[in-house]
PDB file of N, CA and C in Angstrom:
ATOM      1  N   UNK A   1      18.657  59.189  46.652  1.00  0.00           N
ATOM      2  CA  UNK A   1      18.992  58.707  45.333  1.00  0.00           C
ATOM      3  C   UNK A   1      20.282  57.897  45.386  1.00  0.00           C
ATOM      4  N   UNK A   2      21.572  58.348  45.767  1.00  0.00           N
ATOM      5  CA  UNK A   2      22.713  57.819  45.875  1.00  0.00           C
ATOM      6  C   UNK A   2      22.029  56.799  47.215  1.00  0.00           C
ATOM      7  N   UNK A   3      21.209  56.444  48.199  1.00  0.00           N
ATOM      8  CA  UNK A   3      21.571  55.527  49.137  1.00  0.00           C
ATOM      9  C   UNK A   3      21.255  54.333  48.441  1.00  0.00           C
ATOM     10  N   UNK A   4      20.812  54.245  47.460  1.00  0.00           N
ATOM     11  CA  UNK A   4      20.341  52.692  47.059  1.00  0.00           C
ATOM     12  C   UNK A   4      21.169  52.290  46.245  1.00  0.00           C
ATOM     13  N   UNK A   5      22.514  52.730  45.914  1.00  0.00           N
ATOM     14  CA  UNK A   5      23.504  52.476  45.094  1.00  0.00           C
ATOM     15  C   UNK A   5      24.249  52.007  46.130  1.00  0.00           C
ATOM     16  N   UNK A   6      24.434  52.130  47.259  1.00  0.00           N
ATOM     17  CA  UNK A   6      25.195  51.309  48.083  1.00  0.00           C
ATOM     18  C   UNK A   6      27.190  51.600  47.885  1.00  0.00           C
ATOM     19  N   UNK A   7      27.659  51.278  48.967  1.00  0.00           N
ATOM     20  CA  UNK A   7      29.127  50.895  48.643  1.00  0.00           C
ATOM     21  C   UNK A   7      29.524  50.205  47.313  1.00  0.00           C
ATOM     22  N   UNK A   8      28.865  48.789  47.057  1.00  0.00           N
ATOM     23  CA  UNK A   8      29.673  48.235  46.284  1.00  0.00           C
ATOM     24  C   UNK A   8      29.373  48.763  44.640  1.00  0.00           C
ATOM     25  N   UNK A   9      28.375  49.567  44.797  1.00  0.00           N
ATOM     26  CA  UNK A   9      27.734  50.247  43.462  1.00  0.00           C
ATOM     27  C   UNK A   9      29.110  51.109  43.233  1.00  0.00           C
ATOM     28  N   UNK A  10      29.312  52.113  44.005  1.00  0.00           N
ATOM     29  CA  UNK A  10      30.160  53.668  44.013  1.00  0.00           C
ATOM     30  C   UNK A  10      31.522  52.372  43.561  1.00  0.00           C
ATOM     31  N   UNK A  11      31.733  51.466  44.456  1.00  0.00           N
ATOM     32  CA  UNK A  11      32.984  50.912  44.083  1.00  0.00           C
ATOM     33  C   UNK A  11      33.037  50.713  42.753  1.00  0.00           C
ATOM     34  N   UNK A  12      32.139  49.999  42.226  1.00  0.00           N
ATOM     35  CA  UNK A  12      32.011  49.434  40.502  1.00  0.00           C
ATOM     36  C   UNK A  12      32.103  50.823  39.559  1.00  0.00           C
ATOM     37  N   UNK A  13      31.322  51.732  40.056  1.00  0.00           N
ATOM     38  CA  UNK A  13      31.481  53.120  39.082  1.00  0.00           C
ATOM     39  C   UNK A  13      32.749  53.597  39.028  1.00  0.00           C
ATOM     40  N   UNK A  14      33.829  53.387  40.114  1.00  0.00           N
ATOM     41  CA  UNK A  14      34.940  54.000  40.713  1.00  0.00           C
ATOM     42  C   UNK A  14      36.187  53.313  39.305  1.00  0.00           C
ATOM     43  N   UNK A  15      35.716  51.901  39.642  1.00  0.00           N
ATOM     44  CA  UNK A  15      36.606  50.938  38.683  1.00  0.00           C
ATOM     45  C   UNK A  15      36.305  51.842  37.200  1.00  0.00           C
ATOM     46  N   UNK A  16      34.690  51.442  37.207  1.00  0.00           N
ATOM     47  CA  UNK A  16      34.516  51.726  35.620  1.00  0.00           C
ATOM     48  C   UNK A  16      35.248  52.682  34.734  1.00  0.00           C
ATOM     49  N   UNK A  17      35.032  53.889  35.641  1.00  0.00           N
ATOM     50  CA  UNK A  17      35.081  55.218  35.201  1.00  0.00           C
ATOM     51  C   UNK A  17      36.933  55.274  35.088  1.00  0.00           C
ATOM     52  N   UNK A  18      37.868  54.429  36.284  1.00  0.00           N
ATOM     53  CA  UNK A  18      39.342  54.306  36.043  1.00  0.00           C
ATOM     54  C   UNK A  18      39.143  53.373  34.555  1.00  0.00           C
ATOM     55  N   UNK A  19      38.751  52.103  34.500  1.00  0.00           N
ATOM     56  CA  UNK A  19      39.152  51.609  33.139  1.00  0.00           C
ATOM     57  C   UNK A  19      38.538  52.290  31.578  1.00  0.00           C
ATOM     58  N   UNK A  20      38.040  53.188  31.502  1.00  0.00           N
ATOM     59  CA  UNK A  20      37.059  54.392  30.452  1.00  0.00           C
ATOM     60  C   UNK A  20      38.140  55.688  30.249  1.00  0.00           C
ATOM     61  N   UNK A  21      38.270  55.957  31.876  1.00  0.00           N
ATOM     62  CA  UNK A  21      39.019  57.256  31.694  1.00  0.00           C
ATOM     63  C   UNK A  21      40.767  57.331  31.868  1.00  0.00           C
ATOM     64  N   UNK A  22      41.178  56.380  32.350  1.00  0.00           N
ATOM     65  CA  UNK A  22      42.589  56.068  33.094  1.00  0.00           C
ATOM     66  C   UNK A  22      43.112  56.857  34.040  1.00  0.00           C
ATOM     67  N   UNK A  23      43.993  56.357  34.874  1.00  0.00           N
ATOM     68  CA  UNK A  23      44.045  57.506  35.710  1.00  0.00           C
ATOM     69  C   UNK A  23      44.959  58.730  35.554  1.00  0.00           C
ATOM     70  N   UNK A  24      45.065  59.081  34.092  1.00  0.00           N
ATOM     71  CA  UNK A  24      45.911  60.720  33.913  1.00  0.00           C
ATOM     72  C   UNK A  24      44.203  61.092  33.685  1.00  0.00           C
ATOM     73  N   UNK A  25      43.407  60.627  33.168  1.00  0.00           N
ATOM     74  CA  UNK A  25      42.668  61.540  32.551  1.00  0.00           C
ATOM     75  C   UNK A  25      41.468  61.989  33.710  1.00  0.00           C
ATOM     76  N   UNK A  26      41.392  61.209  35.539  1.00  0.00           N
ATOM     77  CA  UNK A  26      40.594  61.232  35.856  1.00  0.00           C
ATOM     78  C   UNK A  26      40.636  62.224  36.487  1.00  0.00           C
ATOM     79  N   UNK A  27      41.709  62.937  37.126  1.00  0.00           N
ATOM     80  CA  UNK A  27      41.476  64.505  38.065  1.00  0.00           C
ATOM     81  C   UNK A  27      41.114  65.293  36.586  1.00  0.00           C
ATOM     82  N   UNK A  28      41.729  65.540  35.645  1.00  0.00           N
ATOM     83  CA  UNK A  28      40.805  66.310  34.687  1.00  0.00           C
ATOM     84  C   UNK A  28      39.863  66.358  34.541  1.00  0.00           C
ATOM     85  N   UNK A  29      39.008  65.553  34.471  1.00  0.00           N
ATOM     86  CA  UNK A  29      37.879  65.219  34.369  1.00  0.00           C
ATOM     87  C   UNK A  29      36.854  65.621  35.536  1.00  0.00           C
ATOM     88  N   UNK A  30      37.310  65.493  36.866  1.00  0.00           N
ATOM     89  CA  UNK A  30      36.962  65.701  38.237  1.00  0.00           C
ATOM     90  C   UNK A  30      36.695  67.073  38.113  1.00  0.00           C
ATOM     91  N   UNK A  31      38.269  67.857  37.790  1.00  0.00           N
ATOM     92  CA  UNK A  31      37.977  69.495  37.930  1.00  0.00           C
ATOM     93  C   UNK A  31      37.169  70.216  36.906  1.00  0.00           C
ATOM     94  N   UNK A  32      36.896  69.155  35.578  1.00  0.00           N
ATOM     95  CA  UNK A  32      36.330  69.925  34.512  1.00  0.00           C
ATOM     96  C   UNK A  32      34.741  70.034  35.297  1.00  0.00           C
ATOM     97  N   UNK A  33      34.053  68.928  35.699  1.00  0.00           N
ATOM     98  CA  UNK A  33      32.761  68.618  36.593  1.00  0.00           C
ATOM     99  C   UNK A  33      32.552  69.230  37.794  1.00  0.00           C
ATOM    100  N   UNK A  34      33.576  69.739  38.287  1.00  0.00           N
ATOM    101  CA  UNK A  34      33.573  70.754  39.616  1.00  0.00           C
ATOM    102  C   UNK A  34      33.550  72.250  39.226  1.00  0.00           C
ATOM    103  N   UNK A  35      34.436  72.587  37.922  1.00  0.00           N
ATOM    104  CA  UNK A  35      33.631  73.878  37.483  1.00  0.00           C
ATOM    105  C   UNK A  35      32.865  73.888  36.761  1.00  0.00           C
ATOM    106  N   UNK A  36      32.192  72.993  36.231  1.00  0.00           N
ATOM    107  CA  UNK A  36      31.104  73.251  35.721  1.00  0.00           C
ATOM    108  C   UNK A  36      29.640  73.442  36.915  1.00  0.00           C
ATOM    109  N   UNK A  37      29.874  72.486  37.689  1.00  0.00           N
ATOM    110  CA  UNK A  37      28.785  72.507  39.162  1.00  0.00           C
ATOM    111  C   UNK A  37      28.966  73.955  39.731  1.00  0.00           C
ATOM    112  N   UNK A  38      30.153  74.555  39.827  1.00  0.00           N
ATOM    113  CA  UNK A  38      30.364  75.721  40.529  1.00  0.00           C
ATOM    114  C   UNK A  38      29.717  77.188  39.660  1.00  0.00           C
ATOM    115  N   UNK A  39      30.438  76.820  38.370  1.00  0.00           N
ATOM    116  CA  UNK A  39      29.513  78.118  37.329  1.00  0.00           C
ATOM    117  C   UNK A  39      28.213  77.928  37.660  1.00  0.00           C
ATOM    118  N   UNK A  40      27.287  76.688  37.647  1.00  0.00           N
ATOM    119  CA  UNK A  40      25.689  76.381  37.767  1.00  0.00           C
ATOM    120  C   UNK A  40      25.895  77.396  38.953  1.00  0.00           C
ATOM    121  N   UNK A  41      25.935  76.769  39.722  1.00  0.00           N
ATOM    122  CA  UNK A  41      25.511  77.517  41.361  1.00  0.00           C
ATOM    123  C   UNK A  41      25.686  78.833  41.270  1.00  0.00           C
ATOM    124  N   UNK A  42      26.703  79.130  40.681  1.00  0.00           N
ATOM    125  CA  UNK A  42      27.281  80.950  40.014  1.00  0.00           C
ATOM    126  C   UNK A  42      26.035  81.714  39.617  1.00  0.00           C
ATOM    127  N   UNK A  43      25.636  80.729  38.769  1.00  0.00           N
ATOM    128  CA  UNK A  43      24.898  81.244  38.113  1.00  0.00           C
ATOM    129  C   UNK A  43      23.346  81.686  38.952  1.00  0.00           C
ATOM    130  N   UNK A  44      22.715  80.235  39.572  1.00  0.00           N
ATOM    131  CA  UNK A  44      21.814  80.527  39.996  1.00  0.00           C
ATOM    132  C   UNK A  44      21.375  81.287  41.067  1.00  0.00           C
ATOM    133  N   UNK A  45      23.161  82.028  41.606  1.00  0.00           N
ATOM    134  CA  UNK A  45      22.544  82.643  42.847  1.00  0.00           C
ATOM    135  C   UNK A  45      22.411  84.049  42.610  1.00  0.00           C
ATOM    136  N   UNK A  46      22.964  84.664  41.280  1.00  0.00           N
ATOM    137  CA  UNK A  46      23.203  85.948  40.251  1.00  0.00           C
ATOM    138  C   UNK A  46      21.465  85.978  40.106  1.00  0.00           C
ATOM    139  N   UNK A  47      20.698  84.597  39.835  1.00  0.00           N
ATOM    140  CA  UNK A  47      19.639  84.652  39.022  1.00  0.00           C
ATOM    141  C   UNK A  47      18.766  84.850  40.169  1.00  0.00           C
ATOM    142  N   UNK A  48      19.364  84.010  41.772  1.00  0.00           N
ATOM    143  CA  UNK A  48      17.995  84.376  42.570  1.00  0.00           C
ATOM    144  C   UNK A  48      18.332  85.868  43.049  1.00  0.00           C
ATOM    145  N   UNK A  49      19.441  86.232  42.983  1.00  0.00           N
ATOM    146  CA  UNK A  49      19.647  87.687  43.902  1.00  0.00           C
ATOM    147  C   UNK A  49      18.888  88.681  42.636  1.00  0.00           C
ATOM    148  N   UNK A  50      19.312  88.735  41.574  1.00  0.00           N
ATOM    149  CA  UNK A  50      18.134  89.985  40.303  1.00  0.00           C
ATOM    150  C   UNK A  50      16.726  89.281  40.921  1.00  0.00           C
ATOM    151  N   UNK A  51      16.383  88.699  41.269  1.00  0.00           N
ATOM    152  CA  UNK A  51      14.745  88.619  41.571  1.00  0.00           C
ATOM    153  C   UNK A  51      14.485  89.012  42.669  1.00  0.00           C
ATOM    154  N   UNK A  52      15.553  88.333  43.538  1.00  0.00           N
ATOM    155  CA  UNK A  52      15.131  89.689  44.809  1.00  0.00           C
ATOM    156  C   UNK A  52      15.366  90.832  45.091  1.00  0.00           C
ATOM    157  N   UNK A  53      16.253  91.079  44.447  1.00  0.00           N
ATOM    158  CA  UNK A  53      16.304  92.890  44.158  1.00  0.00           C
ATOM    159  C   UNK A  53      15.108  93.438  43.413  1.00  0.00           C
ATOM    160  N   UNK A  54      14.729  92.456  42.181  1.00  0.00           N
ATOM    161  CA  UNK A  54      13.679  93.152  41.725  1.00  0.00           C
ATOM    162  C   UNK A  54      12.330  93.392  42.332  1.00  0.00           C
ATOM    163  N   UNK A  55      12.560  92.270  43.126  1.00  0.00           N
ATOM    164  CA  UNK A  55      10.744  92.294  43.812  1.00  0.00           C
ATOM    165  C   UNK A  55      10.884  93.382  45.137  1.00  0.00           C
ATOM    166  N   UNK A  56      12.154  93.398  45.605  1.00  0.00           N
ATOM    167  CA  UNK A  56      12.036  94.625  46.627  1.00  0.00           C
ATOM    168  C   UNK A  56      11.945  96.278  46.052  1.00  0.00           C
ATOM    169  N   UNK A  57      12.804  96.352  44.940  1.00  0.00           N
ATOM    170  CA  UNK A  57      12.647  97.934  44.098  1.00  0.00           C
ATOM    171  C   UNK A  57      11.643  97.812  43.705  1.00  0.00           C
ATOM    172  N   UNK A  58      10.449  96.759  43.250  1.00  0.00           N
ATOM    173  CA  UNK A  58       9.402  97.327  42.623  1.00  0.00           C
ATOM    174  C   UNK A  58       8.503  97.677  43.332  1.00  0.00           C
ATOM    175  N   UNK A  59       8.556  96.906  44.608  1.00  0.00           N
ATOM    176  CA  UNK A  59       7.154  97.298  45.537  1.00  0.00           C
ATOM    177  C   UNK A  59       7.555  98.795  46.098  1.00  0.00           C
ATOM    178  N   UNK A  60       6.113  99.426  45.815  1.00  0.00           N
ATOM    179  CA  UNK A  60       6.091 101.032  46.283  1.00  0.00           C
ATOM    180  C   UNK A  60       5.982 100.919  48.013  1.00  0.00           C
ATOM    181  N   UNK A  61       6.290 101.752  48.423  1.00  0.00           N
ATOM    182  CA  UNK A  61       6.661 101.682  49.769  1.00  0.00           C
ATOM    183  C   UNK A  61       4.795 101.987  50.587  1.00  0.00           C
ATOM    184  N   UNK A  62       4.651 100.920  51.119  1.00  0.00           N
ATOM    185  CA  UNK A  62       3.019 101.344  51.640  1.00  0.00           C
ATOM    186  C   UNK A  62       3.105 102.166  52.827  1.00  0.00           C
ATOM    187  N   UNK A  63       1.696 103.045  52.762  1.00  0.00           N
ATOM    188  CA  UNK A  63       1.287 103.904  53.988  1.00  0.00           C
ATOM    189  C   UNK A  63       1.136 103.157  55.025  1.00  0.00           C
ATOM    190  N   UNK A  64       1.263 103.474  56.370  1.00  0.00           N
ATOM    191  CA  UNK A  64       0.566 102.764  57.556  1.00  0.00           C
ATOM    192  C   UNK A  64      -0.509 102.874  57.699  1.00  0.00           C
ATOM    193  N   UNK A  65      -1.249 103.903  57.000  1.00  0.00           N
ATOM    194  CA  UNK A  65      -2.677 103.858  57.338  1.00  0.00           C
ATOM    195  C   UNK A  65      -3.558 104.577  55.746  1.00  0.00           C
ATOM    196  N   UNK A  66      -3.914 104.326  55.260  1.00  0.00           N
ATOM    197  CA  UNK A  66      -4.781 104.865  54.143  1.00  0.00           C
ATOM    198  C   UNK A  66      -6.584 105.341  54.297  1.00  0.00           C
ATOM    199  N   UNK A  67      -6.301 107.012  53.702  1.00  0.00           N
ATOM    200  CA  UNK A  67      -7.880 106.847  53.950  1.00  0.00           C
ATOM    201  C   UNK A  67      -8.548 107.096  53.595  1.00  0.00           C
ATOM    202  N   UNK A  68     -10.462 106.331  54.392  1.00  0.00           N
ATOM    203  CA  UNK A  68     -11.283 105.565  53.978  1.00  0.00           C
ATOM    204  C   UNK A  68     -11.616 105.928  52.438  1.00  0.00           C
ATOM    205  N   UNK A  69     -11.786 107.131  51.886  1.00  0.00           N
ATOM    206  CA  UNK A  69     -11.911 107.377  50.554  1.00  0.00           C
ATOM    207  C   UNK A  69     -11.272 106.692  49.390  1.00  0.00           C
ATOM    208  N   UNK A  70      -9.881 106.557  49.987  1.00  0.00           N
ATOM    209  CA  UNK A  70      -9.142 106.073  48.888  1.00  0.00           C
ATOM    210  C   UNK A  70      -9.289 104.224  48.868  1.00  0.00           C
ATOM    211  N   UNK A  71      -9.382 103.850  50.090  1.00  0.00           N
ATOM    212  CA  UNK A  71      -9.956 102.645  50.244  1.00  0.00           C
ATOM    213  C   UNK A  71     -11.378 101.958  49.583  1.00  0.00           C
ATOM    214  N   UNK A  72     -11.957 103.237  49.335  1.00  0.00           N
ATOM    215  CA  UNK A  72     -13.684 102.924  48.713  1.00  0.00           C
ATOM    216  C   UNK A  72     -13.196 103.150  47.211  1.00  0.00           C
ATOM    217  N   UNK A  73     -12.561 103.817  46.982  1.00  0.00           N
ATOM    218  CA  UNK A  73     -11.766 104.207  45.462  1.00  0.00           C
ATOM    219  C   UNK A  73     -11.028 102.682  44.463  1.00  0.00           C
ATOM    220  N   UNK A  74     -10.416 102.110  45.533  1.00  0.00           N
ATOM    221  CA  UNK A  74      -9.610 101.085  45.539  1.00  0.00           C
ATOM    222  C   UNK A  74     -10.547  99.888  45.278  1.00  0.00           C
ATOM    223  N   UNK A  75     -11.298  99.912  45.502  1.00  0.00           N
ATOM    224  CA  UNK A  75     -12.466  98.412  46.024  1.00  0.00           C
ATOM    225  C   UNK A  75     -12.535  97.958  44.456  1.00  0.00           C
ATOM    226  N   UNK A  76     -13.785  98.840  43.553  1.00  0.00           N
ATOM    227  CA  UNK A  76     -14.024  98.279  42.199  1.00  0.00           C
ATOM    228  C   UNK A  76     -12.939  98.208  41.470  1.00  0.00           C
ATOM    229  N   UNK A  77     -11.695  98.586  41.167  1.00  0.00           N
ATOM    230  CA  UNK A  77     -10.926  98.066  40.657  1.00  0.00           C
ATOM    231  C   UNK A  77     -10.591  96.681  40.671  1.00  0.00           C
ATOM    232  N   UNK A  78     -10.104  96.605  42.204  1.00  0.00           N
ATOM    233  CA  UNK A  78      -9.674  95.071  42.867  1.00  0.00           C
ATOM    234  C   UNK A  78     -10.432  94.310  42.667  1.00  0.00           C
ATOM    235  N   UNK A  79     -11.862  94.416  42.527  1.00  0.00           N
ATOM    236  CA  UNK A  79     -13.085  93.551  41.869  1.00  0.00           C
ATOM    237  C   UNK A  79     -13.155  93.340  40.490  1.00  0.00           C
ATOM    238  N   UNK A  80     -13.051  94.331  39.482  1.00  0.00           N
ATOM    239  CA  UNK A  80     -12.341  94.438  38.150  1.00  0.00           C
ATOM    240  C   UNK A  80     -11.119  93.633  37.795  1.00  0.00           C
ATOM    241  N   UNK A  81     -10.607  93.479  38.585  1.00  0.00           N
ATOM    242  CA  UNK A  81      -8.923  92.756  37.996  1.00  0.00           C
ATOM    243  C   UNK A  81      -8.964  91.142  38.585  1.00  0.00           C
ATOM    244  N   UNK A  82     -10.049  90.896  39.761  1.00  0.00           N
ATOM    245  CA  UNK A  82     -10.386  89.485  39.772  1.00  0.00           C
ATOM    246  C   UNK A  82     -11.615  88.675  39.181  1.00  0.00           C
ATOM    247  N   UNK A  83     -11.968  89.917  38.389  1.00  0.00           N
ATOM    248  CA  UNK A  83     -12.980  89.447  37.434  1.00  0.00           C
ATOM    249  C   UNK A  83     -12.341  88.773  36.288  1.00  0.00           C
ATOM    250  N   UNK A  84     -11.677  89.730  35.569  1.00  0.00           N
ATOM    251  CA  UNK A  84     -10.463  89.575  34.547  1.00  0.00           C
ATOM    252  C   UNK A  84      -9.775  88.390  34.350  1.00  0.00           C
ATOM    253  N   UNK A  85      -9.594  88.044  35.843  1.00  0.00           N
ATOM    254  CA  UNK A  85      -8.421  86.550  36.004  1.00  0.00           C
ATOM    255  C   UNK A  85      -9.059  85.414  36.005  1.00  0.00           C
ATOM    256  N   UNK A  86     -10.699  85.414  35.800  1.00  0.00           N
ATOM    257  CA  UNK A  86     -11.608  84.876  36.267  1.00  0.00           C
ATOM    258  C   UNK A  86     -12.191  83.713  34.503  1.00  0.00           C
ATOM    259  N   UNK A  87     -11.868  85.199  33.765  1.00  0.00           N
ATOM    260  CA  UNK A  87     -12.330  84.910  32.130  1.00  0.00           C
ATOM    261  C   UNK A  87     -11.174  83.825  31.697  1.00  0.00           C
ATOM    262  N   UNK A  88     -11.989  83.411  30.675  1.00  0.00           N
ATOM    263  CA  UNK A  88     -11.579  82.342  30.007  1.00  0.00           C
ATOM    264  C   UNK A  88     -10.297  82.566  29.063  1.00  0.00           C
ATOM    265  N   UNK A  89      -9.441  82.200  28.349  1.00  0.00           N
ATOM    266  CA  UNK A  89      -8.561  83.000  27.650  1.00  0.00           C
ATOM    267  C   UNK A  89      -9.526  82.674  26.012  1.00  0.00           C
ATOM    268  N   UNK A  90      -9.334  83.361  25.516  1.00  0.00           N
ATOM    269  CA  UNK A  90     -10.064  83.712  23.819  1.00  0.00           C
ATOM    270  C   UNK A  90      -9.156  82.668  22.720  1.00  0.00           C
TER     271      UNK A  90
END
């Protein structure tokens, strides 16, 4: 995205943004945009770590081996619930 803006692009934005903002107002401005980028990232790594905590506490801890009864037990359900996903919504 930025490579097709080139040097003399960043240069012209560089000017612009000095004759708009002047230069007392431009490190303000810099640090107000650097914490705001930093809260984002704050934020989203709070948001990916609760999902991976959640998806590891929720899964029940599986057997190494299950048996065959409960496996034949298991079947029509799992056929039941991809039937389900199968229907149309109403």
């Amino acid at each position: 995205m930025l490579s097709s803006i080139g040097v003399p692009g960043i240069i012209l934005l560089v000017i612009l943004a000095l004759l708009l903002f002047g230069p007392n107002k431009l490190p303000e401005l810099g640090r107000a945009v650097g914490r705001t980028f930093r809260e984002f990232k704050d934020g989203a790594r709070d948001i990916i770590g609760e999902d991976d905590h959640a998806s590891r506490t929720s899964e029940p801890a599986k057997p190494l081996a299950a048996a065959p009864s409960e496996v034949q037990a298991a079947a029509p359900v799992a056929a039941q619930s991809t039937a389900d996903n199968k229907r149309l919504p109403e």
